[in-house]
PDB file of N, CA and C in Angstrom:
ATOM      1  N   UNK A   1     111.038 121.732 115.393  1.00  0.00           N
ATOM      2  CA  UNK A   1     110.852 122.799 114.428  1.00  0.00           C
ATOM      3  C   UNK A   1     110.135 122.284 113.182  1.00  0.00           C
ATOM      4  N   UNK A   2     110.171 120.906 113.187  1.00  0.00           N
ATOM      5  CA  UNK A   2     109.234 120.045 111.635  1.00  0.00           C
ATOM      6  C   UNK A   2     107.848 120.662 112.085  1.00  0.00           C
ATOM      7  N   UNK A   3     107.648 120.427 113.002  1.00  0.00           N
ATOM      8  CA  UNK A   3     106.276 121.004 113.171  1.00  0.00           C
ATOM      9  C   UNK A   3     105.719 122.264 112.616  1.00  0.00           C
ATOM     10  N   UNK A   4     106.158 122.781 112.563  1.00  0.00           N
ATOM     11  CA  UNK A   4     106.167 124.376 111.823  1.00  0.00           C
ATOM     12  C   UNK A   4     105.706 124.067 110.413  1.00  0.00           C
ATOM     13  N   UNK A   5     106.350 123.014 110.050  1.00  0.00           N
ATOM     14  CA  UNK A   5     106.042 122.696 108.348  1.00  0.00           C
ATOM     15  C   UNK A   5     104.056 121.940 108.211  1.00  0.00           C
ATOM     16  N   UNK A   6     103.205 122.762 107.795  1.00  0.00           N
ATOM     17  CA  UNK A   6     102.185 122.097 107.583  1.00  0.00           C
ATOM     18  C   UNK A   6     102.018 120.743 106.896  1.00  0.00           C
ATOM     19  N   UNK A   7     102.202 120.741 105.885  1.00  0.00           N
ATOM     20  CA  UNK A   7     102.832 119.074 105.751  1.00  0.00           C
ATOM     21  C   UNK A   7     103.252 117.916 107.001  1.00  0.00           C
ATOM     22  N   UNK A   8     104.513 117.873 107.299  1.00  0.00           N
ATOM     23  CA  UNK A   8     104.684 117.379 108.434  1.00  0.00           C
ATOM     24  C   UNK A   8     103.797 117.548 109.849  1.00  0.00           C
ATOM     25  N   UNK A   9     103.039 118.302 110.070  1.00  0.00           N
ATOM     26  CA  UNK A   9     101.788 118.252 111.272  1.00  0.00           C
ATOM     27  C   UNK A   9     100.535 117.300 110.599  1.00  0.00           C
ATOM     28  N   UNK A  10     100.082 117.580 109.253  1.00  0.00           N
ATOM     29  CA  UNK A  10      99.367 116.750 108.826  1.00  0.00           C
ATOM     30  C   UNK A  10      99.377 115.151 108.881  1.00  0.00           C
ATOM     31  N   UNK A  11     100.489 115.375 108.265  1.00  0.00           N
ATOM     32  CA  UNK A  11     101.107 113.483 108.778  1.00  0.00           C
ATOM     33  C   UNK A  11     101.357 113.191 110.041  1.00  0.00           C
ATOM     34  N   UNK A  12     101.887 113.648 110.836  1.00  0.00           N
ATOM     35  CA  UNK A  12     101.332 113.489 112.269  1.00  0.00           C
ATOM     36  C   UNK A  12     100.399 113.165 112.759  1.00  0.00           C
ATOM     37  N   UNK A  13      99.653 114.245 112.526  1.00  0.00           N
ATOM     38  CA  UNK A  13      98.246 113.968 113.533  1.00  0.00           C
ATOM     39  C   UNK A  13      97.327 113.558 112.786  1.00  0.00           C
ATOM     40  N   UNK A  14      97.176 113.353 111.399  1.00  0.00           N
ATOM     41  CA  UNK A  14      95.702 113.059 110.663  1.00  0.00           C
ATOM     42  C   UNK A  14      96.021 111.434 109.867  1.00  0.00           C
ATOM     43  N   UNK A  15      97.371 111.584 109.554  1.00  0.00           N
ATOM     44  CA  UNK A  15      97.832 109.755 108.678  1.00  0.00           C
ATOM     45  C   UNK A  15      97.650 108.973 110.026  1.00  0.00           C
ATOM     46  N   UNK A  16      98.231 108.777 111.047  1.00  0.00           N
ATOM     47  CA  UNK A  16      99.013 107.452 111.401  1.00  0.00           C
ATOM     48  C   UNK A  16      98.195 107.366 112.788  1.00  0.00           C
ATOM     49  N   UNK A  17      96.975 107.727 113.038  1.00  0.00           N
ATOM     50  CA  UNK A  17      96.507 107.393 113.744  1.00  0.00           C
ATOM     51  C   UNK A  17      96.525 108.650 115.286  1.00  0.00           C
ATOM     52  N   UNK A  18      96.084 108.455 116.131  1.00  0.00           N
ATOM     53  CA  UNK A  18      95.930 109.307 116.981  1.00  0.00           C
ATOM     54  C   UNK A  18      97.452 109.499 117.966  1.00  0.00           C
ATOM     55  N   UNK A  19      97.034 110.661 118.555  1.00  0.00           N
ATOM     56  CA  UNK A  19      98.486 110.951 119.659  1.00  0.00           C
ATOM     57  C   UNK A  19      98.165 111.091 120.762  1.00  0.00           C
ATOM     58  N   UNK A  20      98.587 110.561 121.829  1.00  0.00           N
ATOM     59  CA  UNK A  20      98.102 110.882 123.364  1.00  0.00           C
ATOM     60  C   UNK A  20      99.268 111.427 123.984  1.00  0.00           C
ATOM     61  N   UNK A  21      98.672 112.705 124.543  1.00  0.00           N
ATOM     62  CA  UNK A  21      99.486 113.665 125.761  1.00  0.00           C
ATOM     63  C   UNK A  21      99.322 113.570 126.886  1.00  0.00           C
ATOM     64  N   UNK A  22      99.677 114.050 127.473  1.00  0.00           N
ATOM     65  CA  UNK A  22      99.259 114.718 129.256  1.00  0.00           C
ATOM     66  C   UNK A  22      98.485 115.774 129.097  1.00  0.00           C
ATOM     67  N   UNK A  23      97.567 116.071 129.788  1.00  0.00           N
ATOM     68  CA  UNK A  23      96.765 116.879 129.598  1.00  0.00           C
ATOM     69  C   UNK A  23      96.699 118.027 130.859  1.00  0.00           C
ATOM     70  N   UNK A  24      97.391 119.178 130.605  1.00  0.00           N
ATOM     71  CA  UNK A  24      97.483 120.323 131.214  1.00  0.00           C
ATOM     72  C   UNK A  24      96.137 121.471 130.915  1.00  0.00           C
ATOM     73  N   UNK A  25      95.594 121.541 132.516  1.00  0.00           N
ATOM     74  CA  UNK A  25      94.700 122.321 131.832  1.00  0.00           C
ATOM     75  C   UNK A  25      94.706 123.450 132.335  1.00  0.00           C
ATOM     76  N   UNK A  26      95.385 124.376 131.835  1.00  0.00           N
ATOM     77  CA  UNK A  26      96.003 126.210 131.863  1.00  0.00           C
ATOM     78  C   UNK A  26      95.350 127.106 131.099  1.00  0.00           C
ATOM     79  N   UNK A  27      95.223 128.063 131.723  1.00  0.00           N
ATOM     80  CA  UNK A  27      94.355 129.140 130.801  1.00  0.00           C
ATOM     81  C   UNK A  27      95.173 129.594 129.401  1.00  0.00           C
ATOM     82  N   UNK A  28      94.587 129.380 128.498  1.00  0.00           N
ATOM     83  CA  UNK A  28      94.768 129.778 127.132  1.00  0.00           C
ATOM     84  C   UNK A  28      95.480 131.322 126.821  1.00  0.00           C
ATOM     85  N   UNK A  29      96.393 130.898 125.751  1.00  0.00           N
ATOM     86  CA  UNK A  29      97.665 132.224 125.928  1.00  0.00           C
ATOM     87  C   UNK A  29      96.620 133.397 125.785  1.00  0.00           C
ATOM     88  N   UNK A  30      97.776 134.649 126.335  1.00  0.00           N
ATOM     89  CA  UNK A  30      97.476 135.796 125.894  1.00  0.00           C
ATOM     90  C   UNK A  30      98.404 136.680 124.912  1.00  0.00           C
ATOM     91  N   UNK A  31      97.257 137.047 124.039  1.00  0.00           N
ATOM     92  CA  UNK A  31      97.747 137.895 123.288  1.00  0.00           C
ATOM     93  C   UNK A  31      97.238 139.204 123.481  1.00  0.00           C
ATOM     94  N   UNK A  32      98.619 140.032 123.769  1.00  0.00           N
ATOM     95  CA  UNK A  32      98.304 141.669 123.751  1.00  0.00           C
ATOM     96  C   UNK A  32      98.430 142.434 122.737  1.00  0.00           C
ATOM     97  N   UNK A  33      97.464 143.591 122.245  1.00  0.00           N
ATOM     98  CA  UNK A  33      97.848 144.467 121.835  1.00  0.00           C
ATOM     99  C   UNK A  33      99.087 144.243 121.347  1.00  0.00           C
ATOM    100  N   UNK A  34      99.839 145.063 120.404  1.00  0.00           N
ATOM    101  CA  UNK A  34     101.109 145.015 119.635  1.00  0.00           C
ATOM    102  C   UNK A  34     102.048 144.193 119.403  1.00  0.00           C
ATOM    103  N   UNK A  35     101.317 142.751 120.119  1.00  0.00           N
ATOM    104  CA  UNK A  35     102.061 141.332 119.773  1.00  0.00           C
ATOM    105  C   UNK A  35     101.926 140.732 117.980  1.00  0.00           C
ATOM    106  N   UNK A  36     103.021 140.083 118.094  1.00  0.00           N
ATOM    107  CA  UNK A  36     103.179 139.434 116.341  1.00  0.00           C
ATOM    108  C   UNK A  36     103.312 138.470 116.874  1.00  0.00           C
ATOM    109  N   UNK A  37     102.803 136.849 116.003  1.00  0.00           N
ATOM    110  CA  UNK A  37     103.341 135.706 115.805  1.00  0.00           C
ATOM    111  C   UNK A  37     102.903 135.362 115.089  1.00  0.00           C
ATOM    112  N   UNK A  38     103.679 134.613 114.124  1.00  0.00           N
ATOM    113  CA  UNK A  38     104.106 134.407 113.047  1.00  0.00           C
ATOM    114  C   UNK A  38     104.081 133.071 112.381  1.00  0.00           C
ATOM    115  N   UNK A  39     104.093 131.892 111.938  1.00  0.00           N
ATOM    116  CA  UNK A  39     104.383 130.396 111.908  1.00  0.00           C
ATOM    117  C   UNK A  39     105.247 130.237 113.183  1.00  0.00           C
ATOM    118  N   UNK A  40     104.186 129.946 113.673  1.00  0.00           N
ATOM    119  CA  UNK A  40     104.820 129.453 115.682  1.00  0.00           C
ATOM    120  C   UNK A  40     103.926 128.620 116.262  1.00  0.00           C
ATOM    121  N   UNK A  41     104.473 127.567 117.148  1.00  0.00           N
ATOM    122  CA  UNK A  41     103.766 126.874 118.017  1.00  0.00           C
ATOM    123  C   UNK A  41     103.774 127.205 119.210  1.00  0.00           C
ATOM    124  N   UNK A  42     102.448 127.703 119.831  1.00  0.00           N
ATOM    125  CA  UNK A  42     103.091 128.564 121.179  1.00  0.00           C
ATOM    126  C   UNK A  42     101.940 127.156 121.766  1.00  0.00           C
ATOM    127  N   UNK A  43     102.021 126.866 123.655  1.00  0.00           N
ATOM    128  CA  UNK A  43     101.490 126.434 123.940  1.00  0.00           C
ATOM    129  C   UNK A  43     100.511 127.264 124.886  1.00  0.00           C
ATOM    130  N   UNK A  44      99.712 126.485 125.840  1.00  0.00           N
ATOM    131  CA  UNK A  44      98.936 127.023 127.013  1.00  0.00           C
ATOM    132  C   UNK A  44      99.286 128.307 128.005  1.00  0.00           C
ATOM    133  N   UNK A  45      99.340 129.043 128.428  1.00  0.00           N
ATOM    134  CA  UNK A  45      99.236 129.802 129.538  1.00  0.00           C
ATOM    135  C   UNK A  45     100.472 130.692 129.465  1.00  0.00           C
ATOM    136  N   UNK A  46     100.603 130.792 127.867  1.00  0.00           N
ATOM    137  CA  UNK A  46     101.678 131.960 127.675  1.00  0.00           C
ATOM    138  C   UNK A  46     100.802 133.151 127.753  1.00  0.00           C
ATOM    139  N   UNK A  47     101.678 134.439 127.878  1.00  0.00           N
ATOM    140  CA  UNK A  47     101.628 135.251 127.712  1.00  0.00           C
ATOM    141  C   UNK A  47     102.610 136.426 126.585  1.00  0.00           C
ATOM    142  N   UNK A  48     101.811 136.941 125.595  1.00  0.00           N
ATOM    143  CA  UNK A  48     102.612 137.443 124.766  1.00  0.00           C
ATOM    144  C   UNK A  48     102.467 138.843 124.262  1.00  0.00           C
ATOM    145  N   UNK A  49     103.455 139.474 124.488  1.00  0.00           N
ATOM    146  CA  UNK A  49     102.946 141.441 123.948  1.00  0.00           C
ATOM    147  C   UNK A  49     104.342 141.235 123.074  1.00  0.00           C
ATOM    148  N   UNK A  50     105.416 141.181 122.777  1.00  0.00           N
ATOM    149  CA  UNK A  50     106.439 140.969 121.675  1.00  0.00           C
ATOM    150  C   UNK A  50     106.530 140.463 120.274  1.00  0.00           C
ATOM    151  N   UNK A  51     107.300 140.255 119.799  1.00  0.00           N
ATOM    152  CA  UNK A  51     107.021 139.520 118.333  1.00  0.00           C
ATOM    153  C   UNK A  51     107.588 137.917 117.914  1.00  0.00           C
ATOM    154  N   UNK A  52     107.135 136.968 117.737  1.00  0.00           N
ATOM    155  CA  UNK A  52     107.550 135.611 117.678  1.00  0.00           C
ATOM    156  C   UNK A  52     107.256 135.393 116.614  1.00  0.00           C
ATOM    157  N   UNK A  53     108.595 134.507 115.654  1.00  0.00           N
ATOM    158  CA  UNK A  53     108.261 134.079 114.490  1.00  0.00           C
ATOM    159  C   UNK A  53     108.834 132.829 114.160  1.00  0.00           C
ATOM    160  N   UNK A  54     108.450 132.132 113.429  1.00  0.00           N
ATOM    161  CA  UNK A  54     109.045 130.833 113.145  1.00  0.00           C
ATOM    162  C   UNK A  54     109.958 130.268 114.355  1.00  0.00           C
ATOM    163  N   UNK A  55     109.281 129.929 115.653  1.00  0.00           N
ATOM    164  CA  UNK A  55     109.524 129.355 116.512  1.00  0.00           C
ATOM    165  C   UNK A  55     108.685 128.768 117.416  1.00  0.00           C
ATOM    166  N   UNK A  56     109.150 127.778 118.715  1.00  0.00           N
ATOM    167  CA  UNK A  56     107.689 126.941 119.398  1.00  0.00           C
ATOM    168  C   UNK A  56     108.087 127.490 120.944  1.00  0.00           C
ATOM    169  N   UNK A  57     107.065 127.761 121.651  1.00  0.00           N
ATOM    170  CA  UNK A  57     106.814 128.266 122.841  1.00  0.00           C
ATOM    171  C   UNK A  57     106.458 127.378 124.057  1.00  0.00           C
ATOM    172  N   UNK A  58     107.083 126.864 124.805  1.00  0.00           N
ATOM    173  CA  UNK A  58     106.396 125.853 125.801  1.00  0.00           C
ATOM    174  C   UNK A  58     105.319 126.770 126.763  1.00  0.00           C
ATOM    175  N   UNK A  59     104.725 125.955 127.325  1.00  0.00           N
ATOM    176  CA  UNK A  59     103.698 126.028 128.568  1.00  0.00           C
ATOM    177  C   UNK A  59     104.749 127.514 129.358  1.00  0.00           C
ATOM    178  N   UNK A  60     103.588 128.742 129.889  1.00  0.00           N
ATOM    179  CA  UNK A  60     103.791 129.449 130.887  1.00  0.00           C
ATOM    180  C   UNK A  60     105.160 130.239 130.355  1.00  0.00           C
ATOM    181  N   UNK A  61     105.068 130.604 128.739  1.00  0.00           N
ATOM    182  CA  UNK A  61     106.570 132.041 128.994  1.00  0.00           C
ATOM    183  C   UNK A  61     105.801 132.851 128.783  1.00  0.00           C
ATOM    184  N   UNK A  62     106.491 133.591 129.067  1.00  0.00           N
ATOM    185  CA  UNK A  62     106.331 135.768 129.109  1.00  0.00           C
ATOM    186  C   UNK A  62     107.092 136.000 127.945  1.00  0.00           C
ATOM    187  N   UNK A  63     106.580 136.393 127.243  1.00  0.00           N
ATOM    188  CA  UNK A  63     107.459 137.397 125.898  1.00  0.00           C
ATOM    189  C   UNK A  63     106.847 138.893 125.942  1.00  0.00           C
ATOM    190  N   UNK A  64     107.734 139.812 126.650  1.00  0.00           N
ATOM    191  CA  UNK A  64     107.339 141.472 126.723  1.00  0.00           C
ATOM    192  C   UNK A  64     107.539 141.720 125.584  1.00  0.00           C
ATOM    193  N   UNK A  65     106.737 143.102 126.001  1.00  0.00           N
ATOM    194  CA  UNK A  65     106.877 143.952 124.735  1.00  0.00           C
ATOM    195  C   UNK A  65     108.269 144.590 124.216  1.00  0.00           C
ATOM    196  N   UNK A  66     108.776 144.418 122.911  1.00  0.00           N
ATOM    197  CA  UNK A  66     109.460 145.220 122.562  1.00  0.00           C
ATOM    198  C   UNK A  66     110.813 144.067 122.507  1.00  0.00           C
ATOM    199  N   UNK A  67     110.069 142.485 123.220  1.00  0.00           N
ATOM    200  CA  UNK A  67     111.171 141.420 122.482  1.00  0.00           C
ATOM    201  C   UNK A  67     110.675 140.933 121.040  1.00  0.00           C
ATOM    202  N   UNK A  68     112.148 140.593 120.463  1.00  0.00           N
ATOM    203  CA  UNK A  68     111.638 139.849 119.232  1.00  0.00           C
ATOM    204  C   UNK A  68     112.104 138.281 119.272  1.00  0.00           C
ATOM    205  N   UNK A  69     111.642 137.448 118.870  1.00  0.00           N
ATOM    206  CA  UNK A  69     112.242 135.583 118.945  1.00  0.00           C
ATOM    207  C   UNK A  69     111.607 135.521 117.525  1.00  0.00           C
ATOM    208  N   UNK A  70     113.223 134.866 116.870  1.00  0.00           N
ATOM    209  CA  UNK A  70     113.365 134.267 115.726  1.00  0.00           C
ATOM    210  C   UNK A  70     113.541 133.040 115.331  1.00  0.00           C
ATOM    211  N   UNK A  71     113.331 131.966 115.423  1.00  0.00           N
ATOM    212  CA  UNK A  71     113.727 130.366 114.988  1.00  0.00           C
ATOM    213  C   UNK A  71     114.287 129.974 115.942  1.00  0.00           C
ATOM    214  N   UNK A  72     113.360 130.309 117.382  1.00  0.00           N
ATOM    215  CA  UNK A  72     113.988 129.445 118.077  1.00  0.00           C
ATOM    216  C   UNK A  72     112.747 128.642 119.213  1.00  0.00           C
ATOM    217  N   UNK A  73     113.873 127.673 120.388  1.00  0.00           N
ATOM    218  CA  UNK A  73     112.605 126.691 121.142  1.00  0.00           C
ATOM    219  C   UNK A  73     112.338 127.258 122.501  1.00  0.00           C
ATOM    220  N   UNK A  74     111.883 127.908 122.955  1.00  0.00           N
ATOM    221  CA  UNK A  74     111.954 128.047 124.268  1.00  0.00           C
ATOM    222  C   UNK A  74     110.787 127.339 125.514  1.00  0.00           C
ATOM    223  N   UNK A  75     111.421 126.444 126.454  1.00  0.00           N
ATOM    224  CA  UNK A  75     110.533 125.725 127.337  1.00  0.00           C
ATOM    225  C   UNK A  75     110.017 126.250 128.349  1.00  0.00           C
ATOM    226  N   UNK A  76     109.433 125.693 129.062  1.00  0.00           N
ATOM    227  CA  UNK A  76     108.414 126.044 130.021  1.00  0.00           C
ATOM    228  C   UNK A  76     108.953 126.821 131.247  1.00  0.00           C
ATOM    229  N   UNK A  77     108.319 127.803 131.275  1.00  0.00           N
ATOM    230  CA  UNK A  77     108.155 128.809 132.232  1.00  0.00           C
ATOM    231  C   UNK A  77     109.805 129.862 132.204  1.00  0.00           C
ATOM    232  N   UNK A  78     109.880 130.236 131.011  1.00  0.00           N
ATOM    233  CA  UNK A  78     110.595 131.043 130.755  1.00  0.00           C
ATOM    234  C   UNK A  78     110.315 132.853 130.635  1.00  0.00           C
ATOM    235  N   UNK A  79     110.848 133.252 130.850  1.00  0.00           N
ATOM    236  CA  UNK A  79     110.443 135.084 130.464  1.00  0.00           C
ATOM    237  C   UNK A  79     111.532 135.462 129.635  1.00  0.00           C
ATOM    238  N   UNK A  80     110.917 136.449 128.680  1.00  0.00           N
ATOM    239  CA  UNK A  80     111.888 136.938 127.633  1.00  0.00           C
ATOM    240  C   UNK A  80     111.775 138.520 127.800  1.00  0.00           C
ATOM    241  N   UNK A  81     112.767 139.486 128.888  1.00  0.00           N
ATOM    242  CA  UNK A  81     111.956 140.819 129.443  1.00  0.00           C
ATOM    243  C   UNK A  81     112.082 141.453 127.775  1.00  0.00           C
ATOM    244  N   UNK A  82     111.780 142.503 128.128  1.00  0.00           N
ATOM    245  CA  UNK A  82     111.980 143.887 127.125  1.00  0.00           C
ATOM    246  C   UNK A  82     112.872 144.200 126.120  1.00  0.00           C
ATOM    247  N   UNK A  83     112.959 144.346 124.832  1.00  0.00           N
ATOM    248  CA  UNK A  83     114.033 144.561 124.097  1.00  0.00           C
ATOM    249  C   UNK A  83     115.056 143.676 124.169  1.00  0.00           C
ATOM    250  N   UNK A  84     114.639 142.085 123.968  1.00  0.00           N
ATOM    251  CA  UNK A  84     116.150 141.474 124.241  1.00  0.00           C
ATOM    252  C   UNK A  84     115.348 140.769 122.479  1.00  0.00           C
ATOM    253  N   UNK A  85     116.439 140.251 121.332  1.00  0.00           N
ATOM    254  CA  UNK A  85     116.198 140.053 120.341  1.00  0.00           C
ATOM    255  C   UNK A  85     117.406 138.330 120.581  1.00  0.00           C
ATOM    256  N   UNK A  86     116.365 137.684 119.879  1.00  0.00           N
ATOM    257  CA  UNK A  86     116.814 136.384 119.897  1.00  0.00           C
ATOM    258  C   UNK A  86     116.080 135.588 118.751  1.00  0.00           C
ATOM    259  N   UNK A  87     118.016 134.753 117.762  1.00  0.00           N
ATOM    260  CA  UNK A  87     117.689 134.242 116.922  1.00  0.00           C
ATOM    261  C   UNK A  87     118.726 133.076 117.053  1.00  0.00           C
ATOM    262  N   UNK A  88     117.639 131.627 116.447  1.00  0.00           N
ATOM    263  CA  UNK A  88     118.124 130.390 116.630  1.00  0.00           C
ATOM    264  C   UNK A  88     118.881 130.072 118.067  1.00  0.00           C
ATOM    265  N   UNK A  89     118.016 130.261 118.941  1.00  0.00           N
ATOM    266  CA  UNK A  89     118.606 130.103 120.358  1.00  0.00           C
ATOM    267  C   UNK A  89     117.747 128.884 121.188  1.00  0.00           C
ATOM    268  N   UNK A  90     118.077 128.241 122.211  1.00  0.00           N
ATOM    269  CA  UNK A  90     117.058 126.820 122.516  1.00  0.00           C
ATOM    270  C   UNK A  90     117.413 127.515 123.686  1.00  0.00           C
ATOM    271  N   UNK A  91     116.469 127.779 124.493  1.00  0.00           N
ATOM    272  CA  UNK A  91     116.397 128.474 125.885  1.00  0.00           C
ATOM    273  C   UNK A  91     115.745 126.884 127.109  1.00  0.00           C
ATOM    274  N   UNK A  92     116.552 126.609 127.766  1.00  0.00           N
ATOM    275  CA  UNK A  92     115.911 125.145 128.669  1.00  0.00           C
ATOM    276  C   UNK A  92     114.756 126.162 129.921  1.00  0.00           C
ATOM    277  N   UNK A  93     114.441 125.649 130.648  1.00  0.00           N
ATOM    278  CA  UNK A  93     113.103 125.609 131.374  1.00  0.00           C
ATOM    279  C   UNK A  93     113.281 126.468 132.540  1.00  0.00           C
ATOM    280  N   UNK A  94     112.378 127.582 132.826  1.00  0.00           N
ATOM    281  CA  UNK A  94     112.633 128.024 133.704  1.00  0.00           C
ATOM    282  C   UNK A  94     113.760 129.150 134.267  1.00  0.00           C
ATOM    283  N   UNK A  95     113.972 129.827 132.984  1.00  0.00           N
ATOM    284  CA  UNK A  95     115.205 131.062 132.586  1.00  0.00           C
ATOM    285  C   UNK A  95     114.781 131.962 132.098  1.00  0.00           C
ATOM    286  N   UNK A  96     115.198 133.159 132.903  1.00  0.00           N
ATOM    287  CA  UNK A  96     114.945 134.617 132.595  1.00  0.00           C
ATOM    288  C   UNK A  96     115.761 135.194 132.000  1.00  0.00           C
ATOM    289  N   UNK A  97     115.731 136.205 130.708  1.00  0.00           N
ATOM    290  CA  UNK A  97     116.800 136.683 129.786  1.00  0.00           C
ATOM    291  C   UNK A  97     116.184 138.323 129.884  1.00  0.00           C
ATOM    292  N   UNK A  98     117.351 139.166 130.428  1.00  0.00           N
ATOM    293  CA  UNK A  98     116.434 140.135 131.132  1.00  0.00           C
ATOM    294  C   UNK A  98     116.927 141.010 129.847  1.00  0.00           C
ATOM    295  N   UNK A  99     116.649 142.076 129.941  1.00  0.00           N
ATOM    296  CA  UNK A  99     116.308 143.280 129.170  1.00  0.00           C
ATOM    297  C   UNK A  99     117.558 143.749 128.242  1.00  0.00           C
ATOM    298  N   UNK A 100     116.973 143.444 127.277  1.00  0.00           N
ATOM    299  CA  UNK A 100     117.999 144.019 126.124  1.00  0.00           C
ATOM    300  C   UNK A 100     119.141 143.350 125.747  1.00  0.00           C
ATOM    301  N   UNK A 101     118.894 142.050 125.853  1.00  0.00           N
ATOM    302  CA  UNK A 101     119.757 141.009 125.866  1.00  0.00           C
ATOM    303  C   UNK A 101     119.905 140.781 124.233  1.00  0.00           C
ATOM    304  N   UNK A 102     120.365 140.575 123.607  1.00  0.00           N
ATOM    305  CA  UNK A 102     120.342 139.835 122.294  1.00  0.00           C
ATOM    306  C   UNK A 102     121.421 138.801 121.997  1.00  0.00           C
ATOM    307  N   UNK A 103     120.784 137.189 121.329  1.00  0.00           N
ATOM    308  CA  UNK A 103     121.698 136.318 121.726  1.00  0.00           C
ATOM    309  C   UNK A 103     121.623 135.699 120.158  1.00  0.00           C
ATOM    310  N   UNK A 104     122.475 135.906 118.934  1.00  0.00           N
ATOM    311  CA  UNK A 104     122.499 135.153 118.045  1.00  0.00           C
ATOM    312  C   UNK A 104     122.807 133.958 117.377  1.00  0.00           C
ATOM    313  N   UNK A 105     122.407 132.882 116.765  1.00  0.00           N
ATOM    314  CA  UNK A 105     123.238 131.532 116.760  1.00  0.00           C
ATOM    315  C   UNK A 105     122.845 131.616 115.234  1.00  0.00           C
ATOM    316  N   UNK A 106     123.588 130.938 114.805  1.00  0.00           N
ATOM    317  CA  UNK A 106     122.795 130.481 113.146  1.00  0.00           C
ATOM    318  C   UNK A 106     122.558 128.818 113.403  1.00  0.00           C
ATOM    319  N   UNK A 107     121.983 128.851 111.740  1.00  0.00           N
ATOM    320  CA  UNK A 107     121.571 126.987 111.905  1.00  0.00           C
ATOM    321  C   UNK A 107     122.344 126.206 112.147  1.00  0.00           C
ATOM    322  N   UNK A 108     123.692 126.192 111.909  1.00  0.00           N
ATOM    323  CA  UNK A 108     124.727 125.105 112.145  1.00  0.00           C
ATOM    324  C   UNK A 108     124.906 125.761 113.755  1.00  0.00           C
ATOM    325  N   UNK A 109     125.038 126.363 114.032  1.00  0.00           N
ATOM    326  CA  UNK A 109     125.699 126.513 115.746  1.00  0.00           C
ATOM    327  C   UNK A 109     124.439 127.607 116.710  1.00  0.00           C
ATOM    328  N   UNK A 110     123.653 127.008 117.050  1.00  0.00           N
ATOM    329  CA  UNK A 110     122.540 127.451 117.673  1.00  0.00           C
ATOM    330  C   UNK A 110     123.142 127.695 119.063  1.00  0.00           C
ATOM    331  N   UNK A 111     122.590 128.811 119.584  1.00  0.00           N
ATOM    332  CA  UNK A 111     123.005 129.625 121.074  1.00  0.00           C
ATOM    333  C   UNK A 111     122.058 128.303 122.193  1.00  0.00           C
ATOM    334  N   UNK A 112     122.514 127.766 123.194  1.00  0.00           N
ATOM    335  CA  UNK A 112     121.964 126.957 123.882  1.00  0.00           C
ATOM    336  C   UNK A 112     122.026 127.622 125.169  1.00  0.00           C
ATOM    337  N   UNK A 113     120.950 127.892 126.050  1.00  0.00           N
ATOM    338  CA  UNK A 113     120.958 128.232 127.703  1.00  0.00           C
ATOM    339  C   UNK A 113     120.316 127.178 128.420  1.00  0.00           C
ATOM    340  N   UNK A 114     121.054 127.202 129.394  1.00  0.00           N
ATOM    341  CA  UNK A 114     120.910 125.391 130.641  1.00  0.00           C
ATOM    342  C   UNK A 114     119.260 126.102 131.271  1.00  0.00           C
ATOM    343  N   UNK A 115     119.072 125.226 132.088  1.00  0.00           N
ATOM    344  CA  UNK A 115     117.493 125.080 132.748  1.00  0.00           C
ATOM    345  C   UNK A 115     117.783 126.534 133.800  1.00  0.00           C
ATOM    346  N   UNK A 116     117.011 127.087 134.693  1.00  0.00           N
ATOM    347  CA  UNK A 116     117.617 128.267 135.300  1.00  0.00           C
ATOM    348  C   UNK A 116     118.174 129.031 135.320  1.00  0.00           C
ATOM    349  N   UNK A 117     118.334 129.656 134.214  1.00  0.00           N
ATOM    350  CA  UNK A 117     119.921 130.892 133.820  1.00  0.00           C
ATOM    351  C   UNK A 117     119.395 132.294 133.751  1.00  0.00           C
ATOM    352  N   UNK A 118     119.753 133.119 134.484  1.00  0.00           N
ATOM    353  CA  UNK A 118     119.340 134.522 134.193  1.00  0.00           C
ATOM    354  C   UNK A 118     120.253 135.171 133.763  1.00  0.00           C
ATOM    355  N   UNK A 119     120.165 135.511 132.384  1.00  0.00           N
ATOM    356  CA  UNK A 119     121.557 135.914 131.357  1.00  0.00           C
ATOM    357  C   UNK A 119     121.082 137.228 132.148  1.00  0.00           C
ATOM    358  N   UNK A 120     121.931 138.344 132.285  1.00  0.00           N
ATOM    359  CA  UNK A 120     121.606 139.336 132.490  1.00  0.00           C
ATOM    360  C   UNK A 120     122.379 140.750 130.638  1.00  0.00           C
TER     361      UNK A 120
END
């Protein structure tokens, strides 16, 4: 979540010398129509029609329309269906949170979901 802070990305990547990744090469997110995001790090081959704010997006999620994500991490290849509202939540890899779900945590006690979970 430092990342979010411009400051801290600067010093990262421009002071201390270079960074080497893995290099995934996925088609570049989509943004639909009536999507928001906000101070967010989303990565490659998302797809997004919902609203994301002050949070980081791994490789390959779905955020529908009519979800909202608030300060939180969610990893790779996740879907967030329709009307489900989520704040300070760390979603692991590969979990579907289906429709109209809403899952709240604050900063001291953040909502955590395991790798594969389809909250219904």
């Amino acid at each position: 979540m430092d990342m979010l802070d411009t400051k801290v990305t600067k010093e990262l990547f421009f002071k201390n010398g270079l960074i080497y990744t893995k290099n995934k090469d996925e088609a570049a997110t989509k943004y639909f129509k009536g999507s928001k995001v906000k101070n967010s790090l989303i990565s490659n081959g998302c797809i997004l029609k919902g609203h994301v704010n002050s949070s980081v997006i791994s490789r390959r999620v779905t955020v529908h329309s009519g979800a909202e994500i608030n300060n939180c991490i969610i990893f790779q290849n996740c879907e967030i269906k329709s009307g489900c509202k989520l704040t300070n939540v760390i979603i692991d890899k590969n979990t579907i949170i289906n429709e109209n779900t809403v899952l709240i945590g604050n900063e001291e006690s953040l909502v955590v979901i395991e790798k594969k979970s389809q909250l219904e």
